[in-house]
PDB file of N, CA and C in Angstrom:
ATOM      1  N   UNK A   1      12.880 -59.539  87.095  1.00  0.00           N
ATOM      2  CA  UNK A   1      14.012 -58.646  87.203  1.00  0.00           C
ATOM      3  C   UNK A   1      14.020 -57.728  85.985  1.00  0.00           C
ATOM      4  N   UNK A   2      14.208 -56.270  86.439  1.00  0.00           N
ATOM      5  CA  UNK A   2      14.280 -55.340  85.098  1.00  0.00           C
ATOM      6  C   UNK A   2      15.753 -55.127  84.847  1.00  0.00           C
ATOM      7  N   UNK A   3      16.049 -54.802  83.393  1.00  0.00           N
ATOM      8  CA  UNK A   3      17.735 -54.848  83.612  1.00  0.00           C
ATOM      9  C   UNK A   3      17.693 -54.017  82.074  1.00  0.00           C
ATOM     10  N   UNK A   4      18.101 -52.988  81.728  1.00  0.00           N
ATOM     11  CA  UNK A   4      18.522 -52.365  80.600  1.00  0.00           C
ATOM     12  C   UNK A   4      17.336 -52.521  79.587  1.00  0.00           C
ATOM     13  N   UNK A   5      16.434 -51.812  80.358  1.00  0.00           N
ATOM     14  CA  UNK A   5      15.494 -51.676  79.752  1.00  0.00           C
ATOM     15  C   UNK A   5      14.683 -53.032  79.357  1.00  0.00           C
ATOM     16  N   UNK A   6      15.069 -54.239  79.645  1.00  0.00           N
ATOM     17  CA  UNK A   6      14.564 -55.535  78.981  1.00  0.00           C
ATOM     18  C   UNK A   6      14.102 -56.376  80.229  1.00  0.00           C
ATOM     19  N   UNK A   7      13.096 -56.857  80.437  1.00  0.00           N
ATOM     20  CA  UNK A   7      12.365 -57.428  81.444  1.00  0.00           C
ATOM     21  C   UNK A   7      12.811 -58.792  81.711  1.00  0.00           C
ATOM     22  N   UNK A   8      13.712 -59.571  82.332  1.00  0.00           N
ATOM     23  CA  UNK A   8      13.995 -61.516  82.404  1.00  0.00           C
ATOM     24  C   UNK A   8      12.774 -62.146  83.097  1.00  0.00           C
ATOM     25  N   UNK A   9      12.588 -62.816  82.103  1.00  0.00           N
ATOM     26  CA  UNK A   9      11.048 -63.440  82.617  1.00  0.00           C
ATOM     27  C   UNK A   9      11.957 -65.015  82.727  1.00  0.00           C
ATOM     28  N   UNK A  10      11.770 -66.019  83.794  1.00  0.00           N
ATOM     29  CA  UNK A  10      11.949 -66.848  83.803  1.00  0.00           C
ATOM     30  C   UNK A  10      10.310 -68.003  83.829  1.00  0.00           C
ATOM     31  N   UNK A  11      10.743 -68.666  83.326  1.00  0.00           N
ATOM     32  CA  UNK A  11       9.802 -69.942  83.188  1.00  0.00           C
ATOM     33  C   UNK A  11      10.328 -70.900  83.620  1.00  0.00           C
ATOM     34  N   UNK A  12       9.557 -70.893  84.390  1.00  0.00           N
ATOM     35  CA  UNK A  12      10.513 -72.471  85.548  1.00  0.00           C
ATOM     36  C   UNK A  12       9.779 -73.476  86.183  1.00  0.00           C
ATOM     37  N   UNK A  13       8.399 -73.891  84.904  1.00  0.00           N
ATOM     38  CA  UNK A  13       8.395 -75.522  84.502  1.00  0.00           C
ATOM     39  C   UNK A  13       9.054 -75.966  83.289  1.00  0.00           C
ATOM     40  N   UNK A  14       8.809 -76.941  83.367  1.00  0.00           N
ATOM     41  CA  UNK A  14      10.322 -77.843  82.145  1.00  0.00           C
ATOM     42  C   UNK A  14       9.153 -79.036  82.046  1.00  0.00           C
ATOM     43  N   UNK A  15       8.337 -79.259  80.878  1.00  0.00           N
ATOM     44  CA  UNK A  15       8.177 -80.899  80.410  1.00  0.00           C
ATOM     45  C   UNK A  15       8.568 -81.312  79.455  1.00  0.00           C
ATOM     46  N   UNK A  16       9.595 -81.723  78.953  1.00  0.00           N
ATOM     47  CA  UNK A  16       9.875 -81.799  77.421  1.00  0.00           C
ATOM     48  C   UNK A  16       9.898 -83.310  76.646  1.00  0.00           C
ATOM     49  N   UNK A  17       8.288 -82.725  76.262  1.00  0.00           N
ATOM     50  CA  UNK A  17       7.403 -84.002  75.840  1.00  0.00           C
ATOM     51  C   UNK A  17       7.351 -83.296  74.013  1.00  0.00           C
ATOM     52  N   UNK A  18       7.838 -81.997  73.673  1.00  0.00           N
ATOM     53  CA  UNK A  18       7.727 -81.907  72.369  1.00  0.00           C
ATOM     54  C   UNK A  18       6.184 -81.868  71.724  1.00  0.00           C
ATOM     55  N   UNK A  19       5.618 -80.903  72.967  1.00  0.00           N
ATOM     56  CA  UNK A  19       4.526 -80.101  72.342  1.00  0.00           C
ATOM     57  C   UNK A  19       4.831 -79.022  71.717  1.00  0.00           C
ATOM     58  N   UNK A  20       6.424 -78.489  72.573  1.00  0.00           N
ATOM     59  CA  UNK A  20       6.252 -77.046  71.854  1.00  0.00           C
ATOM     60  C   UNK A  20       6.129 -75.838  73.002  1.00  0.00           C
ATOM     61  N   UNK A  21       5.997 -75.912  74.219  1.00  0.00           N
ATOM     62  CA  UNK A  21       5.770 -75.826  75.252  1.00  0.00           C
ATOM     63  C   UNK A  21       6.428 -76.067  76.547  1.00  0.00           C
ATOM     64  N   UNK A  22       7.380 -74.951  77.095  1.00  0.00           N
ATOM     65  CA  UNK A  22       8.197 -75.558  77.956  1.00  0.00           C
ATOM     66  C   UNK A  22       8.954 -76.323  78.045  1.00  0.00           C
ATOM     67  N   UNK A  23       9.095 -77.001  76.577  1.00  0.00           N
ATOM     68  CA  UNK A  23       9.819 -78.147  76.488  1.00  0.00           C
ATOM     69  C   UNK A  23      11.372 -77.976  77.136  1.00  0.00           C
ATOM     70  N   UNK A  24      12.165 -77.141  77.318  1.00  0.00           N
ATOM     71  CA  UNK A  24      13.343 -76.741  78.182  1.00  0.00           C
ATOM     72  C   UNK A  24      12.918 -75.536  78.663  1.00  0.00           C
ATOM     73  N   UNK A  25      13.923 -75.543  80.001  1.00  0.00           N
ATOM     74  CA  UNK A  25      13.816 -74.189  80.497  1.00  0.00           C
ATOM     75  C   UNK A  25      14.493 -72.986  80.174  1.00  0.00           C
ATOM     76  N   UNK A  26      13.644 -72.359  80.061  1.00  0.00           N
ATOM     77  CA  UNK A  26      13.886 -70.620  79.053  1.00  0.00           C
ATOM     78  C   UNK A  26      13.841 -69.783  80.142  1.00  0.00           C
ATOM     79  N   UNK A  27      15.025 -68.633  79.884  1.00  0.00           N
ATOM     80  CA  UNK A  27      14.871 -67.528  80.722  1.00  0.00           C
ATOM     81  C   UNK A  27      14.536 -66.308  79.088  1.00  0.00           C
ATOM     82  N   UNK A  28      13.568 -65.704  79.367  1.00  0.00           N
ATOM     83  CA  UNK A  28      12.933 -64.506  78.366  1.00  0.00           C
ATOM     84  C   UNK A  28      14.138 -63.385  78.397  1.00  0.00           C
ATOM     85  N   UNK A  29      14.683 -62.887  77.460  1.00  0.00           N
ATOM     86  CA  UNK A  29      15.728 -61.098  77.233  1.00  0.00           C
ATOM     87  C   UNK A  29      16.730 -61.915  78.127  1.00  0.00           C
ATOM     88  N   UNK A  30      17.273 -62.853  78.533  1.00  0.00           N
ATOM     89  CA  UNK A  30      18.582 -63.141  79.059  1.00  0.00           C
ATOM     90  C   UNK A  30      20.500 -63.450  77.706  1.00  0.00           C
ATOM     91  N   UNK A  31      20.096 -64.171  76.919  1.00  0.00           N
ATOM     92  CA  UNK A  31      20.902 -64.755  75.698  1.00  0.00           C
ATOM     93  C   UNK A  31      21.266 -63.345  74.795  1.00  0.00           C
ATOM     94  N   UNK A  32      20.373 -62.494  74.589  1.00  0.00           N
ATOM     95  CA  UNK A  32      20.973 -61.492  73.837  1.00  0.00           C
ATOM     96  C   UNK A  32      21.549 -60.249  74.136  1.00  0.00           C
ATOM     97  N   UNK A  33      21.043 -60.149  75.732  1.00  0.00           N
ATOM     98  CA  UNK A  33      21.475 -59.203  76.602  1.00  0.00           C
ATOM     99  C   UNK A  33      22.363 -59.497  77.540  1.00  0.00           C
ATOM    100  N   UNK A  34      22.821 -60.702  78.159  1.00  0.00           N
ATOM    101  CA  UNK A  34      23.835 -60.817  79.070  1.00  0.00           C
ATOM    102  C   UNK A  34      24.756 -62.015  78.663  1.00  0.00           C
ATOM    103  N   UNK A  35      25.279 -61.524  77.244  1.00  0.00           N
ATOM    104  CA  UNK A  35      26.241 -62.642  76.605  1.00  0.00           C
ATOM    105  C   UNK A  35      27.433 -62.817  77.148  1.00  0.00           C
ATOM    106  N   UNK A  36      27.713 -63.212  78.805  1.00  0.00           N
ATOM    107  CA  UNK A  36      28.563 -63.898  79.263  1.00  0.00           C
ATOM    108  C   UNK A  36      27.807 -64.447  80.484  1.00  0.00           C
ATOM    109  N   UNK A  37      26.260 -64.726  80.744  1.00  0.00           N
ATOM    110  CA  UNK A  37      26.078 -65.207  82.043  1.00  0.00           C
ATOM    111  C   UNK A  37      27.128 -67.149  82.207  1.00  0.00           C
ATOM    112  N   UNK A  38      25.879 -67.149  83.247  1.00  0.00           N
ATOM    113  CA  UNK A  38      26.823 -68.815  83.481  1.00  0.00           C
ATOM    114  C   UNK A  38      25.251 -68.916  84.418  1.00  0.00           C
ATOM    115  N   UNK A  39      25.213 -70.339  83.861  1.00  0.00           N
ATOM    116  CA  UNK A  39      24.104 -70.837  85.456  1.00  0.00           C
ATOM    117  C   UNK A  39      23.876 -72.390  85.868  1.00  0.00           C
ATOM    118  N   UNK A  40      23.753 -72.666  86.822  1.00  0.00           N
ATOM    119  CA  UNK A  40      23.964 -73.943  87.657  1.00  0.00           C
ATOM    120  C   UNK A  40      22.475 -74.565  87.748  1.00  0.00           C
ATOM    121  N   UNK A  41      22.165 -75.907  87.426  1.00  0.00           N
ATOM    122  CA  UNK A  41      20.901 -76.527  88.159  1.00  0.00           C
ATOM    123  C   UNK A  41      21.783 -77.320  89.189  1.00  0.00           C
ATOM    124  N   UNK A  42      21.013 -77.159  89.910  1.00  0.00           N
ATOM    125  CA  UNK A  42      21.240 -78.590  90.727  1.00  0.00           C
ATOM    126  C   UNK A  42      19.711 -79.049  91.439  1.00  0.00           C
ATOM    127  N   UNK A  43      19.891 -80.723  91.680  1.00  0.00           N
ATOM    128  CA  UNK A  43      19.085 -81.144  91.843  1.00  0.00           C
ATOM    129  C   UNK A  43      18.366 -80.899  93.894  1.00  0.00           C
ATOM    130  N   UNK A  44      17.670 -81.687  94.386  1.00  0.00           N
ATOM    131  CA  UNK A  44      16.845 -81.179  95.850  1.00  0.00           C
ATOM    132  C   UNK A  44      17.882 -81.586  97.005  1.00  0.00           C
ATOM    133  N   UNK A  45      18.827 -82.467  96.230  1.00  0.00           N
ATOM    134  CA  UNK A  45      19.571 -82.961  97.415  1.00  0.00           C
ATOM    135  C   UNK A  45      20.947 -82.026  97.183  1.00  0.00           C
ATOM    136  N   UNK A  46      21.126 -80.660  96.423  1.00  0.00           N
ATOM    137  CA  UNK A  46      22.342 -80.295  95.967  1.00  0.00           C
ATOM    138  C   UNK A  46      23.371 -80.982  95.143  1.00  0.00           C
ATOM    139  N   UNK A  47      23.080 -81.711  94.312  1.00  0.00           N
ATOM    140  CA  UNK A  47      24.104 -81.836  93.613  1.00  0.00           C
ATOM    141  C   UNK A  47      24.375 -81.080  91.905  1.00  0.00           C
ATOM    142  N   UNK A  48      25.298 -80.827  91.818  1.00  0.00           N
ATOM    143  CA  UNK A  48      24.705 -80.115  90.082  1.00  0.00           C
ATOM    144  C   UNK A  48      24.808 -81.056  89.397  1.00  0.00           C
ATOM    145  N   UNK A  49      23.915 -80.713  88.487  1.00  0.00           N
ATOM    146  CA  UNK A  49      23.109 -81.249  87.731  1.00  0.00           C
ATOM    147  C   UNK A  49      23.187 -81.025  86.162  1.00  0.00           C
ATOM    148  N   UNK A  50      23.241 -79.766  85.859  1.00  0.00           N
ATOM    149  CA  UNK A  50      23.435 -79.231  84.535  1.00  0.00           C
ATOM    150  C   UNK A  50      24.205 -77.548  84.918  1.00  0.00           C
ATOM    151  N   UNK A  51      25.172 -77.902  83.882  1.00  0.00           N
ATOM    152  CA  UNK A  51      25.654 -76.168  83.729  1.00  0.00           C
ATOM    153  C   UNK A  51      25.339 -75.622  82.373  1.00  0.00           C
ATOM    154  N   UNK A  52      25.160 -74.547  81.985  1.00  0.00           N
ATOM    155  CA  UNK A  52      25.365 -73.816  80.866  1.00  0.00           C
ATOM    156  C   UNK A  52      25.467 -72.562  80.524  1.00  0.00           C
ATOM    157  N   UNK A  53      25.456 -71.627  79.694  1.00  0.00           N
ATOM    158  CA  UNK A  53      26.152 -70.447  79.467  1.00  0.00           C
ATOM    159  C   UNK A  53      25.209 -70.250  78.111  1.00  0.00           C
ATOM    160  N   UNK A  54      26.021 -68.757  77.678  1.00  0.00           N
ATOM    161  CA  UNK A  54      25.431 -68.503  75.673  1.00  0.00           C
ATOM    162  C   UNK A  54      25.440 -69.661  74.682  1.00  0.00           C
ATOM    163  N   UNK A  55      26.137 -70.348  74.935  1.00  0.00           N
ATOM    164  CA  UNK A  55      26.950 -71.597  73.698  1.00  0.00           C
ATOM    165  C   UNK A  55      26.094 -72.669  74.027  1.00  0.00           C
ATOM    166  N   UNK A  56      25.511 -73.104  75.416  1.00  0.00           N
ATOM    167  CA  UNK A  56      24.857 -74.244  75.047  1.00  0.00           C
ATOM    168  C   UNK A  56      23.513 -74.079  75.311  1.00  0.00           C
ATOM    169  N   UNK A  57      22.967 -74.950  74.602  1.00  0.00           N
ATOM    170  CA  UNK A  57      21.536 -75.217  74.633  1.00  0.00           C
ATOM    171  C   UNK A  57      20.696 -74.976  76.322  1.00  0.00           C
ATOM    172  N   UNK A  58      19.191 -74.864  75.951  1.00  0.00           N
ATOM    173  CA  UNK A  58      18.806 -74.479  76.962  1.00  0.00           C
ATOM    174  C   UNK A  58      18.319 -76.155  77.426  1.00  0.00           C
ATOM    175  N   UNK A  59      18.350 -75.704  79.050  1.00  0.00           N
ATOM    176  CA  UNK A  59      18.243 -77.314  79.669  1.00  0.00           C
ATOM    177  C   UNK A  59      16.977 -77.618  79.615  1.00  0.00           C
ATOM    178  N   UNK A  60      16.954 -79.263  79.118  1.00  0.00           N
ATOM    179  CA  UNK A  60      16.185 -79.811  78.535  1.00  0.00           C
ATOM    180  C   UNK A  60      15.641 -81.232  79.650  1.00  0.00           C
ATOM    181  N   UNK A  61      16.019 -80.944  80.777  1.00  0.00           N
ATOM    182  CA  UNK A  61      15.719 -81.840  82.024  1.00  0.00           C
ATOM    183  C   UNK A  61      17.050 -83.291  81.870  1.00  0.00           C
ATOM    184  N   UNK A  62      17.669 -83.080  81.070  1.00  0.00           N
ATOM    185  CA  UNK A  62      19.000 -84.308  80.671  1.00  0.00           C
ATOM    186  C   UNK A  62      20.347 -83.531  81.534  1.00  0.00           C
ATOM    187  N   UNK A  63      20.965 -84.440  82.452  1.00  0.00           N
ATOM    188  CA  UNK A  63      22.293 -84.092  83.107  1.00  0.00           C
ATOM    189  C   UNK A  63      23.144 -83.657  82.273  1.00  0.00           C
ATOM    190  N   UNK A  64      24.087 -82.506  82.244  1.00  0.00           N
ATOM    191  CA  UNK A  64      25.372 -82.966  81.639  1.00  0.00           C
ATOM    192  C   UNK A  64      26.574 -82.863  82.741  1.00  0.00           C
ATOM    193  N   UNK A  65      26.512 -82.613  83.760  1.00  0.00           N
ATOM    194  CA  UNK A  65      27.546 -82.749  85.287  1.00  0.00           C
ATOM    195  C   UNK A  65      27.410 -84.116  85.868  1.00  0.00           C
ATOM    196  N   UNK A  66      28.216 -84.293  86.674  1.00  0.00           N
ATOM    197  CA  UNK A  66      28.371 -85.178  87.854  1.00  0.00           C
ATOM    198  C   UNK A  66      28.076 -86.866  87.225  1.00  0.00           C
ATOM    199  N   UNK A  67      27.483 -87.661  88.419  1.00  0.00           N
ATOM    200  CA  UNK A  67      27.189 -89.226  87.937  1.00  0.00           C
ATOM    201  C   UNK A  67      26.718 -88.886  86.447  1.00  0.00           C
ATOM    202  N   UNK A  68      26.120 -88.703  86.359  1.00  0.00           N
ATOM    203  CA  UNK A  68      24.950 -88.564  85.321  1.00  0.00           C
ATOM    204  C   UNK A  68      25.479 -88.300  83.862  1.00  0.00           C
ATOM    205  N   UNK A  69      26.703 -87.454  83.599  1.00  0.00           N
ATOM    206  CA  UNK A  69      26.943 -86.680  82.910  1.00  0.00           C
ATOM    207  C   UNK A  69      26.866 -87.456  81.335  1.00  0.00           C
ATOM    208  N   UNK A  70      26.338 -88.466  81.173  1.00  0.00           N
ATOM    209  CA  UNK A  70      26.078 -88.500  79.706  1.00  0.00           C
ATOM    210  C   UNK A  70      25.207 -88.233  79.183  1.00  0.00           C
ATOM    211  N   UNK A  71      24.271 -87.287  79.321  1.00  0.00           N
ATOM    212  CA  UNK A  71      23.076 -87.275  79.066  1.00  0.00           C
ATOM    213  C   UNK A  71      21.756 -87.729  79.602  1.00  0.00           C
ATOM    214  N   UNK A  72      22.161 -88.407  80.572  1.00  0.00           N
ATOM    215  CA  UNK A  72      20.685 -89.082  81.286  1.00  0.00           C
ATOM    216  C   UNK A  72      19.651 -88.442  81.427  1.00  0.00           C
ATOM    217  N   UNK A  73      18.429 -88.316  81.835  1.00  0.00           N
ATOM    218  CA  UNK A  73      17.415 -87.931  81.799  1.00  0.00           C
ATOM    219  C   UNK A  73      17.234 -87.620  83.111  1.00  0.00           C
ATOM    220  N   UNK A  74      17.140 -85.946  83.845  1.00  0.00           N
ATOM    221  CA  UNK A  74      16.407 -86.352  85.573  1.00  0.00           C
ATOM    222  C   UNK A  74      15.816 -86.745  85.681  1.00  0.00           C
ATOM    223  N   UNK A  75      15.382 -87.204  87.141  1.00  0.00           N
ATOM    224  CA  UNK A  75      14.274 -87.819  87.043  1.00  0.00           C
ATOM    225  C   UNK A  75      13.173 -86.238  87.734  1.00  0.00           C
ATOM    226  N   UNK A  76      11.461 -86.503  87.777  1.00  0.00           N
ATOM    227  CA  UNK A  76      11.014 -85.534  88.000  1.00  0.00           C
ATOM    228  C   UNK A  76      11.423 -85.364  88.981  1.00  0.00           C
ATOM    229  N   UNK A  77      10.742 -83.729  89.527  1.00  0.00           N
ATOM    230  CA  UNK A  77      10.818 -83.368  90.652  1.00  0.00           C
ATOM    231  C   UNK A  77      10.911 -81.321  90.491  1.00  0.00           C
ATOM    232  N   UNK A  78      11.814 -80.913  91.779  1.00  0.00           N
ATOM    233  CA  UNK A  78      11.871 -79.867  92.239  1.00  0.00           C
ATOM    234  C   UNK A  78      13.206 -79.577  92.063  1.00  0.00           C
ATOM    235  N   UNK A  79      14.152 -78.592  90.975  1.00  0.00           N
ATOM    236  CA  UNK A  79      15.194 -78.508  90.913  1.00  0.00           C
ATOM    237  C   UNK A  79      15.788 -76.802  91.274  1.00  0.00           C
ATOM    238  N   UNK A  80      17.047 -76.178  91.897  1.00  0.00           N
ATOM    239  CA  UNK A  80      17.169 -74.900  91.996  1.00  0.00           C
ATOM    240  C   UNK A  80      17.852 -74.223  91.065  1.00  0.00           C
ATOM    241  N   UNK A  81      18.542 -73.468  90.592  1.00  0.00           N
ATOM    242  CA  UNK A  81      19.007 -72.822  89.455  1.00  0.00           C
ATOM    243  C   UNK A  81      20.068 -71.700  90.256  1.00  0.00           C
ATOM    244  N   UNK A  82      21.617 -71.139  90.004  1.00  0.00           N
ATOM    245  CA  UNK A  82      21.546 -70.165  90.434  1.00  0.00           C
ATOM    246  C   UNK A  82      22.413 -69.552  88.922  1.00  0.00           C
ATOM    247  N   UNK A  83      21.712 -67.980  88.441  1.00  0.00           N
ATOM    248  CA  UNK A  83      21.947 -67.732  87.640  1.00  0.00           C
ATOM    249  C   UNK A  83      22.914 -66.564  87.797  1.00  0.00           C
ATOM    250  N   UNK A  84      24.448 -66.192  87.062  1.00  0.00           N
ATOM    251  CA  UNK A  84      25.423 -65.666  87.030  1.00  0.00           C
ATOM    252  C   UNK A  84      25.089 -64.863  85.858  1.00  0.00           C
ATOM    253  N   UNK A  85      24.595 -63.447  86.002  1.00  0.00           N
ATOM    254  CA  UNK A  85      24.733 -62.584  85.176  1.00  0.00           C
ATOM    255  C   UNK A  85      26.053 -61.690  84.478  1.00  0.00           C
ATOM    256  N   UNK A  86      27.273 -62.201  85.195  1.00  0.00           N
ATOM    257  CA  UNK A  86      28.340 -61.622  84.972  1.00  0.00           C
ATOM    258  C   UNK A  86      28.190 -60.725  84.052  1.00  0.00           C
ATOM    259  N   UNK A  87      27.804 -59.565  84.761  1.00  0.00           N
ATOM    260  CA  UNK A  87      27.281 -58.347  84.734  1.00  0.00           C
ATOM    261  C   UNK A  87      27.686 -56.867  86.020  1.00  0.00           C
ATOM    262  N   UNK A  88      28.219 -56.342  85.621  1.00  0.00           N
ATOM    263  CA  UNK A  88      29.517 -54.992  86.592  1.00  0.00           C
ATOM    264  C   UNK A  88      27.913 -54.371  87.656  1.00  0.00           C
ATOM    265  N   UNK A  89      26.836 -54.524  86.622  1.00  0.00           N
ATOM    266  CA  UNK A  89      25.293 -53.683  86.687  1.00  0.00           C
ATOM    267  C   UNK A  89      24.353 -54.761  87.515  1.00  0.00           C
ATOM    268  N   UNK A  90      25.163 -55.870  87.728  1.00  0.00           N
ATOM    269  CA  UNK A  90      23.992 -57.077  88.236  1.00  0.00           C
ATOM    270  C   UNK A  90      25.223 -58.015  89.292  1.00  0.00           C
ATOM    271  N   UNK A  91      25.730 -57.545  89.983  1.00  0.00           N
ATOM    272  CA  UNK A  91      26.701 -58.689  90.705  1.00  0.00           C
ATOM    273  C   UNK A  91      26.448 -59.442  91.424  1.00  0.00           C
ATOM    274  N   UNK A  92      24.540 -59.853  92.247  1.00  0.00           N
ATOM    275  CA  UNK A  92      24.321 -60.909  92.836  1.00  0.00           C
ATOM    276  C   UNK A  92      23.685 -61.686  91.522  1.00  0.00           C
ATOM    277  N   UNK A  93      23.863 -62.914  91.904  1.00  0.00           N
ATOM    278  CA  UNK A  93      23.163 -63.916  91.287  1.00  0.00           C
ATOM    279  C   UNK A  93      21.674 -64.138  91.389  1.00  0.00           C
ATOM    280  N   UNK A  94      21.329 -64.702  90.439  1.00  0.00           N
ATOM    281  CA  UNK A  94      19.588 -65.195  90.481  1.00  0.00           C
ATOM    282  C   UNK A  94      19.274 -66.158  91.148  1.00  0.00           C
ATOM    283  N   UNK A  95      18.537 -66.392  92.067  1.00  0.00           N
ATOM    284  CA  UNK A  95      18.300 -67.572  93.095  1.00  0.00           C
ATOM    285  C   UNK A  95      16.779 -67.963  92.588  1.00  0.00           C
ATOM    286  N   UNK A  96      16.767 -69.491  91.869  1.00  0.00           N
ATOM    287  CA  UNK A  96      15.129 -69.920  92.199  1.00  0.00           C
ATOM    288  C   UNK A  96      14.737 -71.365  91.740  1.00  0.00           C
ATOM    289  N   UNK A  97      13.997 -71.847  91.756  1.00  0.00           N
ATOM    290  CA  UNK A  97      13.237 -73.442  91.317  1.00  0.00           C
ATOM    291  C   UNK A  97      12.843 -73.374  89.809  1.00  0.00           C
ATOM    292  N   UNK A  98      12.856 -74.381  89.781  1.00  0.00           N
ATOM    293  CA  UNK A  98      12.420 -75.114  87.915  1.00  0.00           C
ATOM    294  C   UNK A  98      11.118 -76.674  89.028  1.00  0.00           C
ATOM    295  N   UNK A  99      10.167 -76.760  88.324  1.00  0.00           N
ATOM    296  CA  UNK A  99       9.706 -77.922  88.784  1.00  0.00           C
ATOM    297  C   UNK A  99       9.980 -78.620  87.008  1.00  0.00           C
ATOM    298  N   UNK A 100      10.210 -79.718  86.982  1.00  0.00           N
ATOM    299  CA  UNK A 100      10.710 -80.805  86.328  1.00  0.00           C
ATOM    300  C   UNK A 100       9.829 -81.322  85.726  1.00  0.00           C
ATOM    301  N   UNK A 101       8.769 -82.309  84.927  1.00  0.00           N
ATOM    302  CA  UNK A 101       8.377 -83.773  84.673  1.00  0.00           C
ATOM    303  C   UNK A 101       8.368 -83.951  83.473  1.00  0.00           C
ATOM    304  N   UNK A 102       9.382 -84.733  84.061  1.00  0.00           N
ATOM    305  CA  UNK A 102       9.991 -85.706  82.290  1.00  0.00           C
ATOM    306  C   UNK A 102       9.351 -86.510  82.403  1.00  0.00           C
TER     307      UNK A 102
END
C-alpha cells in the first residue's frame, strides 16, 4: 500500500526465537505515519487474539485478549490481522495473514 508518499510494507511471518529476525510482526512506515491506527489478530477459528495500536509493542506471537489474555504464547499456525488506519485518506481497513511458529 502507498500512502503519503511512504510505502507499508508488511511482514507477515512472526518466529520469535531472538535471532533478530521477524522476531514480532512489523508493519514498515506504519508507527510514524499513522499515529492513531488500531489493529486486531485473531486466530483461524476467529477469535482475537491480540490488539494493539502506537503505545504497544509489536506482536510478538503472545495473546493479550480473550482466554489467553495473560500473556500465553499462540500456538503455531495461520493467523489474520485487520489493520485500522484511522486515517480521513485511508477509510477501509487492511485485510491479511501473519503465518506464526513459535
Amino acid at each position: 500500500m502507498k500512502s503519503r508518499n511512504c510505502e507499508i510494507i508488511v511482514y507477515n511471518a512472526v518466529s520469535p526465537n531472538n535471532d533478530g529476525f521477524n522476531d514480532t510482526f512489523f508493519i514498515d512506515g506504519l508507527r510514524d505515519i499513522f499515529t492513531n491506527f488500531e489493529i486486531e489478530i485473531y486466530n483461524r477459528w476467529g477469535r482475537l487474539v491480540w490488539t494493539g495500536n502506537n503505545t504497544t509493542e509489536n506482536w510478538d506471537g503472545y495473546s493479550n485478549q480473550g482466554v489467553v489474555a495473560s500473556k500465553e504464547k499462540c500456538p503455531s499456525g495461520v493467523y489474520f490481522y485487520i489493520l485500522k488506519l484511522n486515517d480521513e485518506n485511508f477509510p477501509k481497513p487492511m485485510i491479511g495473514w501473519i503465518l506464526f511458529e513459535g
